[in-house]
Protein backbone atom coordinates (compact mmCIF):
# COMPACT_ATOMS: atom_id res chain seq x y z
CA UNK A 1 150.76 -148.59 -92.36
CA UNK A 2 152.41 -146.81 -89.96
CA UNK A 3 150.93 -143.10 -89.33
CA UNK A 4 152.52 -139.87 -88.21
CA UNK A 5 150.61 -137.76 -85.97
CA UNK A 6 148.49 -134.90 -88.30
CA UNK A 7 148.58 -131.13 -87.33
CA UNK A 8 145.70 -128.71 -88.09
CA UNK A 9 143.84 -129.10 -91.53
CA UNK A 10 146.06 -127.96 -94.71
CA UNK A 11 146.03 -124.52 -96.01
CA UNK A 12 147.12 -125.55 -99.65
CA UNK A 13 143.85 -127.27 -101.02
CA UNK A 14 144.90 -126.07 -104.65
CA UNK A 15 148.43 -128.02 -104.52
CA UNK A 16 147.03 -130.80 -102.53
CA UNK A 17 144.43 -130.88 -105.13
CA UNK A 18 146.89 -130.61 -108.32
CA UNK A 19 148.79 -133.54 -106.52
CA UNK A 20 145.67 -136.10 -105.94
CA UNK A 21 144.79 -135.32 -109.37
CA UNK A 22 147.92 -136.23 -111.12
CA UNK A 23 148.15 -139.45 -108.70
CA UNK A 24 144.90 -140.23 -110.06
CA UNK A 25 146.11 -139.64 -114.02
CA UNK A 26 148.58 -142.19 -112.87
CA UNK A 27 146.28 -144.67 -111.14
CA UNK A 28 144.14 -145.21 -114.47
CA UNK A 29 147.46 -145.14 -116.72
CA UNK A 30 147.06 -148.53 -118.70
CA UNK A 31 150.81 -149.45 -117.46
CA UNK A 32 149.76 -149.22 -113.46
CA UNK A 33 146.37 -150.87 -114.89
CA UNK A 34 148.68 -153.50 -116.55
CA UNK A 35 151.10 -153.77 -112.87
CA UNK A 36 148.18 -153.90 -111.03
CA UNK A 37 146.60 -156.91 -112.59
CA UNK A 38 149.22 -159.24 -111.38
CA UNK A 39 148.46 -158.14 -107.74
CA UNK A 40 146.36 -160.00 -104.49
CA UNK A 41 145.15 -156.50 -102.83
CA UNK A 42 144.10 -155.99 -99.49
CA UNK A 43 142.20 -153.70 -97.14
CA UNK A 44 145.19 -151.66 -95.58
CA UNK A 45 147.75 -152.29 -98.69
CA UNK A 46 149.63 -149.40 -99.95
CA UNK A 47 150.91 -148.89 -103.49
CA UNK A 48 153.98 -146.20 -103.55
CA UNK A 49 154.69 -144.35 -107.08
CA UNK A 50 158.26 -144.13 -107.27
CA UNK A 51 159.73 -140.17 -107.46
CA UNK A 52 162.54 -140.52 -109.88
CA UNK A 53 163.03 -142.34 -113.25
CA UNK A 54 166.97 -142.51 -112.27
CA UNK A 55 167.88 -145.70 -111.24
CA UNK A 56 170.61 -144.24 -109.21
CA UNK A 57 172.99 -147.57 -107.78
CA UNK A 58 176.70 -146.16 -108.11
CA UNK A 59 175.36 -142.27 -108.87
CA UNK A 60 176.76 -139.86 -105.99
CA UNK A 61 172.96 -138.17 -106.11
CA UNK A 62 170.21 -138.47 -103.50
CA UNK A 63 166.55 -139.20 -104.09
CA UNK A 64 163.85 -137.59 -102.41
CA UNK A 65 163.21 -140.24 -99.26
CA UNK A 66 159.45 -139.55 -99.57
CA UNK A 67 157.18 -141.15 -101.77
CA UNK A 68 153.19 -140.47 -102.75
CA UNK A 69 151.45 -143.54 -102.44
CA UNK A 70 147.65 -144.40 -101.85
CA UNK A 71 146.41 -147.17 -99.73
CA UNK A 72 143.55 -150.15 -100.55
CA UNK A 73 140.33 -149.65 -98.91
CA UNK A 74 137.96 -152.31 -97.79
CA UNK A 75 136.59 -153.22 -101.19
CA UNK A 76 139.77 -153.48 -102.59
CA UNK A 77 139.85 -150.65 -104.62
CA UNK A 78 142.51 -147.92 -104.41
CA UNK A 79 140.76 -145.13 -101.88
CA UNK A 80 141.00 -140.85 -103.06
CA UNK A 81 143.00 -139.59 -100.57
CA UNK A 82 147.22 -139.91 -101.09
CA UNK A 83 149.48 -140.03 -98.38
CA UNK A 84 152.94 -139.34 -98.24
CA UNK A 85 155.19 -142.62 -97.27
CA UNK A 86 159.08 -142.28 -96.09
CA UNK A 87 161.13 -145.48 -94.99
CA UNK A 88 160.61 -147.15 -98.29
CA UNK A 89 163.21 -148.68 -101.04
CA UNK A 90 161.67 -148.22 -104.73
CA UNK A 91 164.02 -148.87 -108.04
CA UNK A 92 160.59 -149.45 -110.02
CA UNK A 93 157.98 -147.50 -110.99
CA UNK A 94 155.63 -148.94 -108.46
CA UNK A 95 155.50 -150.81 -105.00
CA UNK A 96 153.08 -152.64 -103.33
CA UNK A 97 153.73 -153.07 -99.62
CA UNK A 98 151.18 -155.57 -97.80
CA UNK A 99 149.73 -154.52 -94.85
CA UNK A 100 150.63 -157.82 -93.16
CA UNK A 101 154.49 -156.58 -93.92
CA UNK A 102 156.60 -155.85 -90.89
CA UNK A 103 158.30 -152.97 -92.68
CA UNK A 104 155.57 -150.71 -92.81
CA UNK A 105 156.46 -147.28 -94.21
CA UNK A 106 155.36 -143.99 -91.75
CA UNK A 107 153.06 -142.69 -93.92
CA UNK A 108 151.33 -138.88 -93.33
CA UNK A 109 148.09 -137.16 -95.09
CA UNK A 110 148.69 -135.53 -97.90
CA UNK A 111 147.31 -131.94 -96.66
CA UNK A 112 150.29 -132.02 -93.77
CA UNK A 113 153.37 -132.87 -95.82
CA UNK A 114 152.18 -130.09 -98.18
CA UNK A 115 152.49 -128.06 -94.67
CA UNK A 116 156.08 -129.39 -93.87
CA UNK A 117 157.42 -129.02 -97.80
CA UNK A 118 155.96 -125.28 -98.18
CA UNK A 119 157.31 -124.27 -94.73
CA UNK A 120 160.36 -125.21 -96.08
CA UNK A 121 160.41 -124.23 -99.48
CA UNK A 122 161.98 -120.88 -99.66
CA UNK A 123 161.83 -118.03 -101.94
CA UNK A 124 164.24 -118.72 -104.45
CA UNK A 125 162.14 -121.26 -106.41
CA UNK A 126 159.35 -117.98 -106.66
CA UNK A 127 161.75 -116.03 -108.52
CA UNK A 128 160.97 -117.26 -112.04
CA UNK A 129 157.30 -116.33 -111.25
CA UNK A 130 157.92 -112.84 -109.21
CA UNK A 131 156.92 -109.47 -110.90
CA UNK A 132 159.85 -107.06 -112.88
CA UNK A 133 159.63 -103.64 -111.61
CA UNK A 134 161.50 -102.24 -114.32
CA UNK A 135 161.54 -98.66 -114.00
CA UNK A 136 164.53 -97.70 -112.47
CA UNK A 137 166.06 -94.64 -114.21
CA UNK A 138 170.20 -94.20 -114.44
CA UNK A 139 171.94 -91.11 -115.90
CA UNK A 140 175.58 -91.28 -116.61
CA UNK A 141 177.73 -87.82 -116.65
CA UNK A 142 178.90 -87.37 -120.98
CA UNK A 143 180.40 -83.79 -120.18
CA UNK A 144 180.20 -82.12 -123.40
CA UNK A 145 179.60 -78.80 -125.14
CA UNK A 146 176.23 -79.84 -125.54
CA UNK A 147 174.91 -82.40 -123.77
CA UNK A 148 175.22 -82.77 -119.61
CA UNK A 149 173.85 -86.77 -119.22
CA UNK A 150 172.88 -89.84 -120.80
CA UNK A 151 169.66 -91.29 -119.12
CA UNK A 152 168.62 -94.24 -119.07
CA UNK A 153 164.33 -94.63 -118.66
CA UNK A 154 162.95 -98.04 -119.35
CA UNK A 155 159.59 -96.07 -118.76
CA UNK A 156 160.39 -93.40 -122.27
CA UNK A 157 157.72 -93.62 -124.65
CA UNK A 158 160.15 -93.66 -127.71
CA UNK A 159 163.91 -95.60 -127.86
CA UNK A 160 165.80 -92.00 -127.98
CA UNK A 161 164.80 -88.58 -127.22
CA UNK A 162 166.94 -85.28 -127.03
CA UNK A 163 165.48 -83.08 -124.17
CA UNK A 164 167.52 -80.21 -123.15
CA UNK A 165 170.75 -80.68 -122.72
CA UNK A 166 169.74 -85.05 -121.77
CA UNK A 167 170.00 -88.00 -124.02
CA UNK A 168 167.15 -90.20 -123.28
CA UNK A 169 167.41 -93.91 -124.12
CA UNK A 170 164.91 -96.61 -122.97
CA UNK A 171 167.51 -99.38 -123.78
CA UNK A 172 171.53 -99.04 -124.12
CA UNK A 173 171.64 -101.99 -126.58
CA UNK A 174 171.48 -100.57 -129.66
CA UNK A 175 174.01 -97.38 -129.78
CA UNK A 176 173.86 -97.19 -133.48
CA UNK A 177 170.03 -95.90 -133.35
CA UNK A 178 170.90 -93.56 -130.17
CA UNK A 179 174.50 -92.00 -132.12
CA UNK A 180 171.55 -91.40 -134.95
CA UNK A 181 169.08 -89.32 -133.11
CA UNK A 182 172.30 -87.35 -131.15
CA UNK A 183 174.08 -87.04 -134.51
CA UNK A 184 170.68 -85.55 -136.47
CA UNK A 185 170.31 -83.28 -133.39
CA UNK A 186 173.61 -81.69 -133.11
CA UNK A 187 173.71 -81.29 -136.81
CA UNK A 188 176.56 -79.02 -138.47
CA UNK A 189 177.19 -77.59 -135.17
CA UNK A 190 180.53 -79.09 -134.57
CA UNK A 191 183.73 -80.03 -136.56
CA UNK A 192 184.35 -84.10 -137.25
CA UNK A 193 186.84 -84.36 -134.32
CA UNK A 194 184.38 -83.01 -132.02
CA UNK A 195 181.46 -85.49 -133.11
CA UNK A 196 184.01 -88.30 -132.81
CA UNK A 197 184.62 -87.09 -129.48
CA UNK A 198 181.21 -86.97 -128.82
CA UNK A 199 179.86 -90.40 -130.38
CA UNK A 200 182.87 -92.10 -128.08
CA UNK A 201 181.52 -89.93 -124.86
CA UNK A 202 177.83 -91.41 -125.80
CA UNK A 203 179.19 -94.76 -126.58
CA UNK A 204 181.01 -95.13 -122.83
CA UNK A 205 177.73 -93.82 -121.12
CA UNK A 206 175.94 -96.39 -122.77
CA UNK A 207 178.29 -98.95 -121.81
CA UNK A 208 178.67 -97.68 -117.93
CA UNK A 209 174.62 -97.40 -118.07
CA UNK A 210 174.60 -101.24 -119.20
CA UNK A 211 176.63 -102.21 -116.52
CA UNK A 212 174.97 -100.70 -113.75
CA UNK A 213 171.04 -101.49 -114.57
CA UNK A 214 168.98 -103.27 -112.59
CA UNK A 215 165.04 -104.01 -111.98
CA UNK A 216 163.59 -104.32 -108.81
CA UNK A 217 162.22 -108.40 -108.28
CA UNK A 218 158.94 -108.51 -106.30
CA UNK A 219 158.30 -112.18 -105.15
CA UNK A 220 154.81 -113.05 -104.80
CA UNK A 221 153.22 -114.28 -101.48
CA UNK A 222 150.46 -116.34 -100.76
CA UNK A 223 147.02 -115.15 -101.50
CA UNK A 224 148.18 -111.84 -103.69
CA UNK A 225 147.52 -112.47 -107.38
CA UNK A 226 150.66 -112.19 -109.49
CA UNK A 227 151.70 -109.02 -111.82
CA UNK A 228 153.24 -109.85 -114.81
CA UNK A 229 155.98 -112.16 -114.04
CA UNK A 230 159.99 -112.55 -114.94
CA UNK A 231 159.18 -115.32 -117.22
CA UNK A 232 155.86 -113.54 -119.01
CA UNK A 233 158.20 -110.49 -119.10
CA UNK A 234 161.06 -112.24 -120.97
CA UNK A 235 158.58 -114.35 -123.29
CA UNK A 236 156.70 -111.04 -124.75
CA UNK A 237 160.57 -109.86 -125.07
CA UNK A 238 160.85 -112.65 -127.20
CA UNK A 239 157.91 -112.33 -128.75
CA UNK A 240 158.62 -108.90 -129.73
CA UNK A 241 162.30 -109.64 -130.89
CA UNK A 242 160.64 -112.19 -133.16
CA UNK A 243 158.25 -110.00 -135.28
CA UNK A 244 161.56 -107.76 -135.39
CA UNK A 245 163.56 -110.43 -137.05
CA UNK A 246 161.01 -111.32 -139.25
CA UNK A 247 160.29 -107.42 -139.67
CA UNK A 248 163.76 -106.63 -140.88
CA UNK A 249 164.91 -109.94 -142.78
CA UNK A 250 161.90 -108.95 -144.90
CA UNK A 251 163.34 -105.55 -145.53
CA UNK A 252 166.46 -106.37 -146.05
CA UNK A 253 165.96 -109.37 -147.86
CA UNK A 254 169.31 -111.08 -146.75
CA UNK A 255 171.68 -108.05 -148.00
CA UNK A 256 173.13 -105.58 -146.34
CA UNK A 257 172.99 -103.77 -149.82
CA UNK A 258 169.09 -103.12 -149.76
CA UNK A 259 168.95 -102.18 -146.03
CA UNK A 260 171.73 -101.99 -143.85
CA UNK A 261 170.17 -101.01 -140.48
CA UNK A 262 167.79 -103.82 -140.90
CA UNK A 263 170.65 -106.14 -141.76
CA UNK A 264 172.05 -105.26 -138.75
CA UNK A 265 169.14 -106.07 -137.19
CA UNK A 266 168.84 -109.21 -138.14
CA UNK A 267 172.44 -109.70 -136.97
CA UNK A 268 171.61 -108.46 -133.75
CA UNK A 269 168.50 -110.47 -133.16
CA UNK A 270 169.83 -113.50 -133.94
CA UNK A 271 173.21 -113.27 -132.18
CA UNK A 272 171.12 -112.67 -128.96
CA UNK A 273 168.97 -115.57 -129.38
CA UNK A 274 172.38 -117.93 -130.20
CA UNK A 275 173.23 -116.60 -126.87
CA UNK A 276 171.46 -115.57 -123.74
CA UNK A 277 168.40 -116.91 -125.33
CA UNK A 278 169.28 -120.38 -125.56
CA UNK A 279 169.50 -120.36 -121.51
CA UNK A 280 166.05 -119.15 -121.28
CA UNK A 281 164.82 -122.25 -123.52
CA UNK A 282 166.56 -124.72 -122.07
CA UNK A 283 165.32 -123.45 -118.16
CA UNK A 284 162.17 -123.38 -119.66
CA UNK A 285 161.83 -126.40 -122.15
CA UNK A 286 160.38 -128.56 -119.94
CA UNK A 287 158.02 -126.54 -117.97
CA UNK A 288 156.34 -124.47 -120.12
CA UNK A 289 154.40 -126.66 -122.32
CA UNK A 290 151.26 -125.03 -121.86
CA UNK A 291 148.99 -123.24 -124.11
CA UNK A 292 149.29 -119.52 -123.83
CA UNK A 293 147.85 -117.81 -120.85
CA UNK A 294 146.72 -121.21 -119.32
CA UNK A 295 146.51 -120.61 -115.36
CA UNK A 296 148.66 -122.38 -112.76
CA UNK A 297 147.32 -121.66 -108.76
CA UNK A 298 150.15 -121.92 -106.26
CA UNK A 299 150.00 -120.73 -102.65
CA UNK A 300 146.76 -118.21 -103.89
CA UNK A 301 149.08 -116.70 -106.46
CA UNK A 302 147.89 -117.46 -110.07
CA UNK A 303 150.75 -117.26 -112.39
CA UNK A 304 150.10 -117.61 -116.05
CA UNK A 305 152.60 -119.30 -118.13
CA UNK A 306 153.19 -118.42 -121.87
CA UNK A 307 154.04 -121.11 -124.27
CA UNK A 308 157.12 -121.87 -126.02
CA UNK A 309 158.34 -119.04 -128.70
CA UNK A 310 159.69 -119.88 -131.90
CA UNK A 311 162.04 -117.86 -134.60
CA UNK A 312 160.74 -118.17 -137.90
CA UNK A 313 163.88 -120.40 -140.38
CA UNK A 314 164.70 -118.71 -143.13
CA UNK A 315 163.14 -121.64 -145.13
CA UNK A 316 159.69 -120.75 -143.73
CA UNK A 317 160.22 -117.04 -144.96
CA UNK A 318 161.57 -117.91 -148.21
CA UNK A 319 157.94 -119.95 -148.57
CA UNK A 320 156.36 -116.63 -148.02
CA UNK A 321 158.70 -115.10 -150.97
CA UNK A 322 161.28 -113.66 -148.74
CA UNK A 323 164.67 -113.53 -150.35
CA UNK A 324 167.63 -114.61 -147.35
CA UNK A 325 170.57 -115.52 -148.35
CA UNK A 326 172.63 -114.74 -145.57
């Protein structure tokens, strides 16, 4: 095989590792076992694993040019170390090219195309696994007799608090529970027009508010551990919206009779998972198969991925002597 010229030693042992050991998963997988039975090897052979399970004739896509393949040592047996082949033409899942071939693929060490690829990389594939700095803190002007701002404070202890002449909310989603607290506060204090004034001057803050929040994204870099990342920050979301749902369809046992702010609730809860939720799963379907908290090392930044998060049916509550008839 052909071999390009290798640069200093790696400085990604953990990816370079992660790679030789899923080559090696492959290597013993009773289908290669089965391939390679049918084989002559020689010393100087290399066996390519193809990159894509697309047989892509006719498709206006690219494959990846570079494959991982592992060459055949003296004895005959596959040898430890991958290399990384380009000039090579693969539409199954494996090739063997003889080292007597005149088409030899240029082939580099592992270690050194990790180099190349991570030099290249970017930062947008890190985002997914950068930390939420989520305390930015909005107000928005109401301009009433007795309130001056709505602020927004995703650091507040509690989801609304009256403090002077300031409406504190940690989260402008639910403006029923925030008109609540300012309602119980300003009491008999003003005539009906005024508090419809005032619930429609809360309700636009809230909205403006929602619009203009943000959270600061910190990537990680290479040998920093990881805070809590965008997609452990989302999953406990999820995780918490879950015991909610199951929480209020309990308490409202499907009617909007017996509870109606937990009905709503469940409304709520489940509107946003038919929505903006489904995104999340599908990104994360077929990546995050792990048990929870298991630990993935990339670059020196460990990043622990949470598993997948599921909505109890209302079959499974009814089991449990839940009433939902929805």
């Amino acid at each position: 095989m052909a071999q390009k010229t290798s640069g200093p030693h790696a400085v990604h042992p953990e990816i370079t590792a992660a790679i030789a050991k899923s080559l090696a998963s492959v290597c013993t997988h009773p289908s290669f076992q089965t391939w390679r039975e049918e084989l002559t090897l020689s010393a100087g052979d290399i066996i390519a694993i193809n990159n894509s399970f697309v047989f892509r004739s006719g498709v206006g896509t690219r494959k990846n040019e570079k494959y991982l393949a592992v060459a055949v040592g003296k004895d005959g047996d596959l040898t430890t170390d991958p290399v990384v082949c380009d000039g090579l033409r693969l539409n199954s899942d494996f090739k063997h090219v003889s080292a007597k071939s005149k088409n030899q693929p240029m082939c580099q060490e592992l270690g050194e195309a990790v180099r190349g690829e991570v030099k290249e990389l970017g930062k947008l594939v890190f985002l997914l696994v950068g930390s939420v700095d989520d305390t930015v803190v909005l107000e928005e002007v109401v301009e009433d007799d007795d309130f001056d701002v709505v602020v927004l404070d995703p650091a507040l202890k509690v989801d609304v608090e009256i403090k002077e002449r300031k409406i504190l909310v940690r989260e402008v989603g639910n403006e029923d529970r925030v008109w609540d607290t300012v309602k119980d506060a300003v009491g008999d204090t003003k005539n009906p027009e005024a508090v419809e004034g005032l619930r429609q001057k809360v309700g636009t803050a809230l909205d403006s508010l929602g619009d203009r929040t943000h959270a600061v994204l910190k990537l990680p870099t290479a040998g920093q551990v990881s805070d809590t990342s965008v997609l452990e920050s989302i999953t406990a979301v999820l995780i918490n919206e879950r015991k909610n749902y199951e929480s209020a369809l309990k308490k409202c046992q499907g009617e909007y009779s017996v509870d109606a702010e937990a009905y709503n609730d469940v409304l709520r809860i489940a509107y946003n998972f038919a929505t903006d939720a489904i995104g999340f799963f599908a990104l994360t379907d077929e990546y995050l198969r792990y048990e929870t908290h298991n630990s993935l090392v990339h670059g020196g930044t460990t990043v622990r991925a949470v598993g997948s998060v599921q909505i109890p049916t209302l079959d499974a509550l009814q089991k449990e002597g839940v009433s939902c008839e929805l």
